[in-house]
Protein backbone atom coordinates (compact mmCIF):
# COMPACT_ATOMS: atom_id res chain seq x y z
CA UNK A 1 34.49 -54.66 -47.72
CA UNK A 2 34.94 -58.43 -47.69
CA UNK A 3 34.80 -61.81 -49.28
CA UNK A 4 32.04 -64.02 -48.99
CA UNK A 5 32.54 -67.21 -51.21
CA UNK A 6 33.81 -66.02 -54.50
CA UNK A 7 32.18 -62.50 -54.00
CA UNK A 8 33.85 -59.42 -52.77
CA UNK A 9 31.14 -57.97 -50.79
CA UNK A 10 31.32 -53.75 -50.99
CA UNK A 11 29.15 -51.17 -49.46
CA UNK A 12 28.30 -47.82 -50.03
CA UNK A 13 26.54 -44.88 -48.62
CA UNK A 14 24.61 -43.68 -52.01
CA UNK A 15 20.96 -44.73 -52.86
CA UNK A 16 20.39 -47.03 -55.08
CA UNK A 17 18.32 -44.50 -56.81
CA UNK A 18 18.59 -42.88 -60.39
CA UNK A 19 22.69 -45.01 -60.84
CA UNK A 20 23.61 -43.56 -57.73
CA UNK A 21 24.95 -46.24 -55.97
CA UNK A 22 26.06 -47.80 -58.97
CA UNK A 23 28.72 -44.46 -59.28
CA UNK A 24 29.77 -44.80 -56.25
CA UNK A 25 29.97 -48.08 -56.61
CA UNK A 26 32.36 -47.49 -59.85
CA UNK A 27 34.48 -44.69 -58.03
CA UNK A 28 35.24 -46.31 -55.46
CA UNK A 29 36.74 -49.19 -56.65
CA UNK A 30 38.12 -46.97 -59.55
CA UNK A 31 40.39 -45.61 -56.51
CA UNK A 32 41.11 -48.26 -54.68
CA UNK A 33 42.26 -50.04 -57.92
CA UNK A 34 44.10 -46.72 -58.89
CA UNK A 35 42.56 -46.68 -62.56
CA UNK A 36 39.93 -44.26 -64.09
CA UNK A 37 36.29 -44.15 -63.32
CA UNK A 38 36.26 -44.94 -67.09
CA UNK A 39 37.92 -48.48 -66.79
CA UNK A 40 35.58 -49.73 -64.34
CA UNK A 41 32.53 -51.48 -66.02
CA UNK A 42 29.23 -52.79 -64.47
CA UNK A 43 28.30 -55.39 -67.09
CA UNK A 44 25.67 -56.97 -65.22
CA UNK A 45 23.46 -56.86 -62.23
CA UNK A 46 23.27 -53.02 -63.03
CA UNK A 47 19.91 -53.02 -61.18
CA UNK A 48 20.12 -55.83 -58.80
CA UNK A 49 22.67 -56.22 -55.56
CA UNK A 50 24.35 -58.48 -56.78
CA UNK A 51 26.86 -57.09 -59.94
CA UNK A 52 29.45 -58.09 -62.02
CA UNK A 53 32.06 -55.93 -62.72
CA UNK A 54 34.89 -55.51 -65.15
CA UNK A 55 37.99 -53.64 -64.63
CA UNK A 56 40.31 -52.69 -67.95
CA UNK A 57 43.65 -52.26 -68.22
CA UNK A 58 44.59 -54.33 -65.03
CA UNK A 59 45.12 -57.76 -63.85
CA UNK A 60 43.53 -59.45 -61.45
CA UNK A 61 46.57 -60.38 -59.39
CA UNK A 62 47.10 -56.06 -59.14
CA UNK A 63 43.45 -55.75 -58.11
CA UNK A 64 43.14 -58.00 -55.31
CA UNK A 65 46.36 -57.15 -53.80
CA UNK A 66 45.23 -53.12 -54.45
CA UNK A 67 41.85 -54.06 -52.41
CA UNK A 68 43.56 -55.77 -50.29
CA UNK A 69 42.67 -59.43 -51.09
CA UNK A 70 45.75 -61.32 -51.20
């Protein structure tokens, strides 16, 4: 993972076939966040590399210094 710009840049080894790499997408930062798969929501670029991505029930402050960002 990194930053480029305003973009945290994250790969993973899944396809991006049939939402897989979206899941994994979702899990990991799920963990690395430390909140449910369930609070992690892609709300756009579902199909495209480029995503947005909403987190629930934390702030932002706790999720860049949980991924390491700050």
């Amino acid at each position: 993972m990194g930053v480029r710009g305003d973009e945290l840049k994250v790969r993973v080894a899944a396809p991006p076939m049939d939402g897989a790499a979206n899941e994994a997408l979702v899990r990991l930062l799920a963990d690395r966040i430390g909140v449910a798969p369930s609070s992690v929501t892609i709300r756009g670029g579902a199909w495209s590399r480029s995503k947005t991505v909403v987190v629930s029930g934390v702030t932002l402050e706790h999720a860049a210094r949980q991924l390491g960002l700050e």
